[in-house]
Protein backbone atom coordinates (compact mmCIF):
# COMPACT_ATOMS: atom_id res chain seq x y z
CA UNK A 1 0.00 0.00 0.00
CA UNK A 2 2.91 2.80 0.31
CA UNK A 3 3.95 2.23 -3.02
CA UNK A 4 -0.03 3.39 -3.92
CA UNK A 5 0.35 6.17 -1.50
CA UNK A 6 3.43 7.69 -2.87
CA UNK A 7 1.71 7.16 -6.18
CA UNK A 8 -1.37 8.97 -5.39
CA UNK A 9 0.31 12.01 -3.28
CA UNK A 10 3.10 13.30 -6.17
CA UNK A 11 1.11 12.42 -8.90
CA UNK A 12 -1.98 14.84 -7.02
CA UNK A 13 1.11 17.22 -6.73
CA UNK A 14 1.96 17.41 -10.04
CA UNK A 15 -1.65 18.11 -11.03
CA UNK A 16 -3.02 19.68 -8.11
CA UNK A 17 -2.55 23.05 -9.31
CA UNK A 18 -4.27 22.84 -12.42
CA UNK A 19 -7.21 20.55 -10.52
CA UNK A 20 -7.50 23.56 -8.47
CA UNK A 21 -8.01 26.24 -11.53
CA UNK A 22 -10.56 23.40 -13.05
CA UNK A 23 -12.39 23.52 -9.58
CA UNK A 24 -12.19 27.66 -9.19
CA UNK A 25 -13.37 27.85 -12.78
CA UNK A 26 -16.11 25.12 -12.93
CA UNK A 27 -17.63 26.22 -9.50
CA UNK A 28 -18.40 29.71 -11.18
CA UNK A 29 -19.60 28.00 -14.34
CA UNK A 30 -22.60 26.67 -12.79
CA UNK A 31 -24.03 30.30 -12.31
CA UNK A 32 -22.65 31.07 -15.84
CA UNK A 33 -25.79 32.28 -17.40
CA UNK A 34 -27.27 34.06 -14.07
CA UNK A 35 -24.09 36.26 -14.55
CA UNK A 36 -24.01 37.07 -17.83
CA UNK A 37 -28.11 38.06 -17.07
CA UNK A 38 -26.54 40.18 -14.32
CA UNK A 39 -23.90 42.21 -16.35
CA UNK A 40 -26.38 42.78 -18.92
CA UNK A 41 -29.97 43.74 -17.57
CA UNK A 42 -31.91 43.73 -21.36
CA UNK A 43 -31.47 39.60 -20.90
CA UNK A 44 -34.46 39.86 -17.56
CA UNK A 45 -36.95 40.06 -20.14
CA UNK A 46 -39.00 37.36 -20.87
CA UNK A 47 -38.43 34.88 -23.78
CA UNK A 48 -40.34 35.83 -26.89
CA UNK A 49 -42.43 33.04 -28.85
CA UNK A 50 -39.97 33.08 -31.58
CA UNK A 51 -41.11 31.87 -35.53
CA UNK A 52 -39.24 30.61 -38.43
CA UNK A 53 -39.25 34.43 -40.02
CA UNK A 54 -37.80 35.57 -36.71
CA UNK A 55 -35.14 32.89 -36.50
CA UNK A 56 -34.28 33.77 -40.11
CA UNK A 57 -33.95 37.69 -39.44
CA UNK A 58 -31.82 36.63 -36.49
CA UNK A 59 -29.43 34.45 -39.27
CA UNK A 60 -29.68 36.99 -41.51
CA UNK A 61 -28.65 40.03 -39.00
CA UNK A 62 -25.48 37.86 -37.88
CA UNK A 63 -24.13 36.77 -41.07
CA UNK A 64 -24.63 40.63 -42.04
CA UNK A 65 -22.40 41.83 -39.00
CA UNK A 66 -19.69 39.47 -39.01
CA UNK A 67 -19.82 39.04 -42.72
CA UNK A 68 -17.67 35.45 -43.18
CA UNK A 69 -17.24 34.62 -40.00
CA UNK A 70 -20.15 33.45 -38.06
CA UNK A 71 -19.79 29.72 -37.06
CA UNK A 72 -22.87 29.41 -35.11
CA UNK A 73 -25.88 31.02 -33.78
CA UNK A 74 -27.90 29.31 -30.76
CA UNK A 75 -31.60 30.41 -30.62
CA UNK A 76 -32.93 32.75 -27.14
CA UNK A 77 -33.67 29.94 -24.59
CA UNK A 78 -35.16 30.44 -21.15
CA UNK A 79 -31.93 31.38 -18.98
CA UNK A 80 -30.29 33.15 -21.85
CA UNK A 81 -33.26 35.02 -23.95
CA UNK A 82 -31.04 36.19 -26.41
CA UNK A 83 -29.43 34.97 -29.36
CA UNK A 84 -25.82 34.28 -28.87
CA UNK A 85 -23.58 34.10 -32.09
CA UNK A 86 -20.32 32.36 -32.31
CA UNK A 87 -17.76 33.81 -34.77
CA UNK A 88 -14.61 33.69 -35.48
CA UNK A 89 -12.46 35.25 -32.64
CA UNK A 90 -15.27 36.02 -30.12
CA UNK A 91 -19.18 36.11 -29.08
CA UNK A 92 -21.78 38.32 -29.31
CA UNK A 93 -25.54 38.95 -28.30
CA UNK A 94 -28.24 39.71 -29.97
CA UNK A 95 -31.38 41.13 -28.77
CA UNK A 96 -34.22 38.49 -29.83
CA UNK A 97 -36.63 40.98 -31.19
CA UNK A 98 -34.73 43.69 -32.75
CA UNK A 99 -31.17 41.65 -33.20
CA UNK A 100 -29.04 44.58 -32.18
CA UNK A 101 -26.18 43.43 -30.62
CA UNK A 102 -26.85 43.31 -26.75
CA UNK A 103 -22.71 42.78 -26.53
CA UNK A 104 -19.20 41.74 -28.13
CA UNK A 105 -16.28 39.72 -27.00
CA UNK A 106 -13.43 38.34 -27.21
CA UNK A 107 -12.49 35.55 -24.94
CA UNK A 108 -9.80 37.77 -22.84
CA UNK A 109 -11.77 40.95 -22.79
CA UNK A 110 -14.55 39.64 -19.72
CA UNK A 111 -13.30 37.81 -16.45
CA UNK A 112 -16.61 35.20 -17.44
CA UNK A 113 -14.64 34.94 -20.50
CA UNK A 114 -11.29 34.45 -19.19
CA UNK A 115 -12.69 31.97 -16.70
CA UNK A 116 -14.76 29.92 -19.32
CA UNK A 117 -11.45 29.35 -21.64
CA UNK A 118 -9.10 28.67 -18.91
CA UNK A 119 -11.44 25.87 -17.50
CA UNK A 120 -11.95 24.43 -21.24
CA UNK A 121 -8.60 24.98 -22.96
CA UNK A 122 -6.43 26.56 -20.11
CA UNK A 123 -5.68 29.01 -22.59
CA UNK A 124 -3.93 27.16 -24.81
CA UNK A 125 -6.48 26.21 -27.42
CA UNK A 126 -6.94 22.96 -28.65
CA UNK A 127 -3.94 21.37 -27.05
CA UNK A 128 -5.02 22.35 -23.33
CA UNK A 129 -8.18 20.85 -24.46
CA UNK A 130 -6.48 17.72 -24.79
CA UNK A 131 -4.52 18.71 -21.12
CA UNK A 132 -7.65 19.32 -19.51
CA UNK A 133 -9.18 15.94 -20.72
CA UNK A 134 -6.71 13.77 -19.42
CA UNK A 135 -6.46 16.23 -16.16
CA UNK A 136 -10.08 14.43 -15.64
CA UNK A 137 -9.17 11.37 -16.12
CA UNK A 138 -5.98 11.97 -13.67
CA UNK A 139 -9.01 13.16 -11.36
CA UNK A 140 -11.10 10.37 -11.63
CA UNK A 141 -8.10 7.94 -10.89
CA UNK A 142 -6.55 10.09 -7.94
CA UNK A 143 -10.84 9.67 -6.22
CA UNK A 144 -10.59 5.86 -6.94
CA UNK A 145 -6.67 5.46 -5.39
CA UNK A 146 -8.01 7.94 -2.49
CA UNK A 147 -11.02 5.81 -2.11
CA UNK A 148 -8.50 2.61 -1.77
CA UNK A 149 -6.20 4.52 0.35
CA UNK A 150 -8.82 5.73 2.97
CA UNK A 151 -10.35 2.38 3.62
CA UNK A 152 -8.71 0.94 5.79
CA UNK A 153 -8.76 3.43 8.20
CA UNK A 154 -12.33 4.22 7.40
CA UNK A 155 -13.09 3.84 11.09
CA UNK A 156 -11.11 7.20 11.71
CA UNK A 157 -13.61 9.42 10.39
CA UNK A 158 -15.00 12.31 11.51
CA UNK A 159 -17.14 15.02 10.45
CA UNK A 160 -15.41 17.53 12.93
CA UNK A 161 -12.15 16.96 10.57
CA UNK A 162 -13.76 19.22 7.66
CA UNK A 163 -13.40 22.37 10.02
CA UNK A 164 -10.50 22.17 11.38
CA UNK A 165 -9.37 24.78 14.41
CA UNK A 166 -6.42 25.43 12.56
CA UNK A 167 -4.63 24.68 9.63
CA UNK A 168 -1.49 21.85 10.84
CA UNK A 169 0.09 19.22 8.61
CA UNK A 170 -1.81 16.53 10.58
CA UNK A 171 -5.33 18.37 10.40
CA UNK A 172 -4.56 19.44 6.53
CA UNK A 173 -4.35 15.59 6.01
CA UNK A 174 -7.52 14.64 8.24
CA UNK A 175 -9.05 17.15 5.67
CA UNK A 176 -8.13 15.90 3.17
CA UNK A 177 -8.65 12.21 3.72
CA UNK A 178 -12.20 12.66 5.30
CA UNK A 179 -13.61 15.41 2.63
CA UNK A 180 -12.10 12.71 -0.16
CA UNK A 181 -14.18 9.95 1.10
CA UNK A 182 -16.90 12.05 1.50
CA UNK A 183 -17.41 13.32 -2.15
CA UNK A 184 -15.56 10.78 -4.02
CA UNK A 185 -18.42 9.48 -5.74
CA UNK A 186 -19.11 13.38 -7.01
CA UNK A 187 -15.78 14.40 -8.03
CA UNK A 188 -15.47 10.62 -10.52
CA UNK A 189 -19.00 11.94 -12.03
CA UNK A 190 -17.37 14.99 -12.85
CA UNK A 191 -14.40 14.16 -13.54
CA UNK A 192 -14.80 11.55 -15.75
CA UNK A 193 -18.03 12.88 -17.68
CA UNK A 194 -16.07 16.02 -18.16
CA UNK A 195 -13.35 13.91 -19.84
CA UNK A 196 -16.08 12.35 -21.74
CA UNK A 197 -17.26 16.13 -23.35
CA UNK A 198 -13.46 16.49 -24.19
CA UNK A 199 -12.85 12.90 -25.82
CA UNK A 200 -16.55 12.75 -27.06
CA UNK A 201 -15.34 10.45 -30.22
CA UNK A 202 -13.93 8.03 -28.14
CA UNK A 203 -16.86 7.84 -25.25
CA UNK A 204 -19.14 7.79 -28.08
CA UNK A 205 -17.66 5.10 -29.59
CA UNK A 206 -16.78 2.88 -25.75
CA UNK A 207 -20.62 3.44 -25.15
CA UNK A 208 -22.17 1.92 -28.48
CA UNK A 209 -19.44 -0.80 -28.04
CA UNK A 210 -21.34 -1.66 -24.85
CA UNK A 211 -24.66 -0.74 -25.12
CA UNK A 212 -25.06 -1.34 -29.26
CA UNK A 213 -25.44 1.05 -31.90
CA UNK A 214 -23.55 2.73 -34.55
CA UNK A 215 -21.48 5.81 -34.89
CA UNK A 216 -23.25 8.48 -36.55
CA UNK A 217 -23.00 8.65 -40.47
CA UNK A 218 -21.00 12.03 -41.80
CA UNK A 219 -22.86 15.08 -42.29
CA UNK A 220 -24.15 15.31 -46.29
CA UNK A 221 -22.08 17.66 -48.72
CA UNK A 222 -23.05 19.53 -51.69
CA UNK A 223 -20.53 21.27 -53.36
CA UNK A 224 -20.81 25.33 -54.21
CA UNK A 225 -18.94 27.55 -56.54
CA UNK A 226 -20.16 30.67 -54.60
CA UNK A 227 -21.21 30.63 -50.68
CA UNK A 228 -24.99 30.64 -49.90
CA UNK A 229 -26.54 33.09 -47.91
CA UNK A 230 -28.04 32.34 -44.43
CA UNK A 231 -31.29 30.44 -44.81
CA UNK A 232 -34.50 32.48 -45.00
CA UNK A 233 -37.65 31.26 -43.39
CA UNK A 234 -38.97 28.52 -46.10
CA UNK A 235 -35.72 26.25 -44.93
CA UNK A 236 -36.05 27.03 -41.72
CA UNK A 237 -39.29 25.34 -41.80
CA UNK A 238 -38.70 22.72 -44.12
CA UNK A 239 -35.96 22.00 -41.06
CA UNK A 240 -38.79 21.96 -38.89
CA UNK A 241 -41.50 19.42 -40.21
CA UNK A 242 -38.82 17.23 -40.26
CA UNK A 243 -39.50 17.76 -36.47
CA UNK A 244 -42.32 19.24 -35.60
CA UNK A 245 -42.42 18.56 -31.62
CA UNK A 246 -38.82 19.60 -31.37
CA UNK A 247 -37.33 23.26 -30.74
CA UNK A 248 -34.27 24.52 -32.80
CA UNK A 249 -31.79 25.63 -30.59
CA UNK A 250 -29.28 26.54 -33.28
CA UNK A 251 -28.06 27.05 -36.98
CA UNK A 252 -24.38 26.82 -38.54
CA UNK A 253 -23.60 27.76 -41.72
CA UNK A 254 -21.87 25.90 -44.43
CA UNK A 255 -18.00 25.70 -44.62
CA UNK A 256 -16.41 27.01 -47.40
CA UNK A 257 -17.35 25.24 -50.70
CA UNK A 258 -20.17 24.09 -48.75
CA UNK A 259 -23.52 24.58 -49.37
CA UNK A 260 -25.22 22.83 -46.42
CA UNK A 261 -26.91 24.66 -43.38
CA UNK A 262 -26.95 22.49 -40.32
CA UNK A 263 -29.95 23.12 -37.87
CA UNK A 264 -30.19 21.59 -34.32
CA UNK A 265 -32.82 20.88 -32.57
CA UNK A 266 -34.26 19.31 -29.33
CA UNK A 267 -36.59 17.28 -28.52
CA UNK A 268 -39.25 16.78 -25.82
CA UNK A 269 -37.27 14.89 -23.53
CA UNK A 270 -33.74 14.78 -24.80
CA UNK A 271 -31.16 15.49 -21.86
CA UNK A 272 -28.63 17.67 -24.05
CA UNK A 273 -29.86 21.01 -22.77
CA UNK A 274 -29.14 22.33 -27.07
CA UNK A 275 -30.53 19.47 -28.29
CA UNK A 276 -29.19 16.51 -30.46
CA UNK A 277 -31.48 16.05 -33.06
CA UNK A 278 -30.02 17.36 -36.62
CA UNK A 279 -31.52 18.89 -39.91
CA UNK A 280 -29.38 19.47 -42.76
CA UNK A 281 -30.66 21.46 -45.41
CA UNK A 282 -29.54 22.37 -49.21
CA UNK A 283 -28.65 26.29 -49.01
CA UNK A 284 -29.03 26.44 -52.54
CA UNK A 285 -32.74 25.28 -53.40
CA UNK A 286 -34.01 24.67 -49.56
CA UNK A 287 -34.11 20.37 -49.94
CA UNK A 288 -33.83 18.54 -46.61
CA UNK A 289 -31.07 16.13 -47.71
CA UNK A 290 -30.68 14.27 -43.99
CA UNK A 291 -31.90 14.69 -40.67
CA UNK A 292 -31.57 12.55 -36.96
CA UNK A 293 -34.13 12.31 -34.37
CA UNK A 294 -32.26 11.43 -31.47
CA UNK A 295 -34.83 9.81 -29.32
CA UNK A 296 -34.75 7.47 -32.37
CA UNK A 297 -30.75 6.89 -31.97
CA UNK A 298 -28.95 3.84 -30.46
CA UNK A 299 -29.17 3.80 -26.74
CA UNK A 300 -24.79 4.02 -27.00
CA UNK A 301 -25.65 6.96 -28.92
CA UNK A 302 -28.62 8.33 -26.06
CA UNK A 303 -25.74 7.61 -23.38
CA UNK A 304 -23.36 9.38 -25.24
CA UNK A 305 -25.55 12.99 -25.11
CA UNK A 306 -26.15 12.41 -20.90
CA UNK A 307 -21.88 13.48 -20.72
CA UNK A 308 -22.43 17.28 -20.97
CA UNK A 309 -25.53 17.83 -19.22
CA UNK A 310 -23.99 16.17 -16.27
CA UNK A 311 -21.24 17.70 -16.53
CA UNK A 312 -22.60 21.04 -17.44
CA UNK A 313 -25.10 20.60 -14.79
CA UNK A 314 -27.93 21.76 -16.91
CA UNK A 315 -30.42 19.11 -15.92
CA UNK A 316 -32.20 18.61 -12.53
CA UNK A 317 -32.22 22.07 -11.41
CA UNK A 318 -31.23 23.74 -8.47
CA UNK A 319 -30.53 20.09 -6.20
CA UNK A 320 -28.31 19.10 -8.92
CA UNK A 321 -26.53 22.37 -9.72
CA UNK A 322 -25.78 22.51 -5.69
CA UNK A 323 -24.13 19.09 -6.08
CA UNK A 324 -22.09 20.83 -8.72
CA UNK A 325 -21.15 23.62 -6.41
CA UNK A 326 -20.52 20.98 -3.69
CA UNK A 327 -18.21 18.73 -6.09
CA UNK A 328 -16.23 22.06 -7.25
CA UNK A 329 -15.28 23.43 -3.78
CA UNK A 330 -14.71 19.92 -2.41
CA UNK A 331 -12.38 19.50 -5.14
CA UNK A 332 -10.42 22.85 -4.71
CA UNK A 333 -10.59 22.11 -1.04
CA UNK A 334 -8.99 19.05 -1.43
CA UNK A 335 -6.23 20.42 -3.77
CA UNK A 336 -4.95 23.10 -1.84
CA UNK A 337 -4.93 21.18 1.26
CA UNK A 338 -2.80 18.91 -0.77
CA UNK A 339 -0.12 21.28 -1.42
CA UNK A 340 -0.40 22.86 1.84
CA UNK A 341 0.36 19.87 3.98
CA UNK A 342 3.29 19.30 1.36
CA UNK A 343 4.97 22.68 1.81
CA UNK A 344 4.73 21.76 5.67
CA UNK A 345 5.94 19.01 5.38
CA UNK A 346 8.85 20.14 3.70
CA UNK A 347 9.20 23.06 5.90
CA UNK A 348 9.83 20.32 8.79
């Protein structure tokens, strides 16, 4: 067992830093869109009942501002009644009834913004994507070594040990140990489920290994000599009675040489708070050339989509989103008092 307790204390060492930026960063994450309501007070309004003409203005309005450069544009929604464009090298807002834009950023101009990119890409793009995606699955190992660690002194515990009188190498460790076994069994979920959002090709393909299905078939192509405009109100609807109980919750234009417009949508009942369902639709002459219903998909598939609302912690409201909060802090918690009863240790 001390060669798994070395193991588990300088690998969390090496890592605890960035597991404690993660934590920081995730915790405020949670409240994401109550902020961004707070800094801007236009987004208290209620949500509008939005139509295909006023999704198409919307389209239409972004593609005209950022002329080239738009790479999505999610639909107003509940907690953000807005539309919020994606383009490249920031975000914006648009108001949903008169799409003027609400507000512009770049990633490093807002802290919200600064905080959202560290915990995704620790600001270093798609290679601290990768970092953070194996810094969860680091995370989910160091709760299952902890867990191994702590059990057979199990009988030790005590809740008095998470506030300690004062801050000594022995109480850092009693900390430590007891607030580990105590949310263990958060801190995998998160961990590993955030991993999950980060590998999603690979999870998609372990759960449909396991629970059956197939991968999903690639997105249609039709080639174009000149780039088509954003799609006006007849595709949008054509997108629609492909599924008519489910709400689009965003468009993306075609890539270059592409003339395809890809519409999402969600379903009554899907988990993915944007919805998995798809639409593709000719940008040229308005023909639906493919579209997926995922309450239809593979249940490897279904599985798949449950990743980043748990992760996320956009599903079971204000109990779950508390168990987020919970998992975040316990997690920083847990890191610092890490390094702390290190540095005293070799202070002694």
């Amino acid at each position: 067992m001390r060669w798994l307790r070395s193991l588990h204390r300088y690998t969390g060492l090496a890592a605890a830093a960035f597991l404690l930026l993660l934590a920081l960063s995730g915790g405020v994450l949670v409240f994401k869109e109550e902020l961004t309501r707070l800094r801007y007070p236009v987004l208290e309004e209620p949500l509008a009942t939005l139509g295909a003409a006023d999704h198409a203005a919307a389209f239409a309005a972004a593609a005209e501002h950022w002329p080239g450069a738009v790479r999505m544009v999610r639909t107003p929604r509940e907690r953000l009644p807005a539309y919020h464009v994606y383009f490249a090298g920031g975000e914006a807002l648009l108001h949903q009834g008169t799409h003027e834009v609400i507000a512009e950023w770049a990633w490093h101009d807002t802290v919200l913004g600064v905080i959202t990119e560290l915990h995704m890409h620790l600001a270093a793009g798609a290679a601290g994507r990768r970092i953070v995606g194996w810094l969860g699955v680091l995370c989910a190992c160091m709760a299952l070594t902890g867990c191994v660690l702590w059990w057979p002194v199990r009988r030790q515990f005590r809740m008095g040990s998470l506030w300690p009188g004062r801050l000594g190498r022995a109480q850092l460790l009693r900390l430590h140990r007891d607030l580990g076994a105590l949310s263990a069994l958060l801190i995998l979920l998160f961990a590993l489920s955030g991993a999950g959002v980060v590998f999603s090709g690979a999870a998609t393909w372990l759960f449909t290994g396991v629970l059956g299905g197939e991968p999903e078939t690639p997105a249609p192509r039709r080639e174009a000599a000149v780039p088509v405009g954003p799609p006006d109100a007849r595709m949008i609807q054509a997108a629609q009675r492909e599924l008519p109980a489910a709400r689009l919750m965003s468009w993306s234009p075609p890539a270059a040489g592409n003339a395809v417009h890809y519409f999402r949508f969600r379903q009554p009942g899907e988990a993915h708070p944007y919805g998995r369902s798809t639409v593709h639709v000719d940008g040229r002459d308005g023909t639906v050339l493919a579209s997926s219903d995922m309450l239809e998909a593979p249940r490897g598939r279904r599985a798949a989509n449950w990743l980043y609302p748990l992760h996320a912690a956009t599903l079971g409201g204000w109990p779950y989103r508390s168990l987020a909060l919970a998992a975040a802090l316990a997690l920083a918690v847990m890191s610092a008092s890490g390094i702390l009863s290190w540095l005293k240790t070799r202070r002694r």
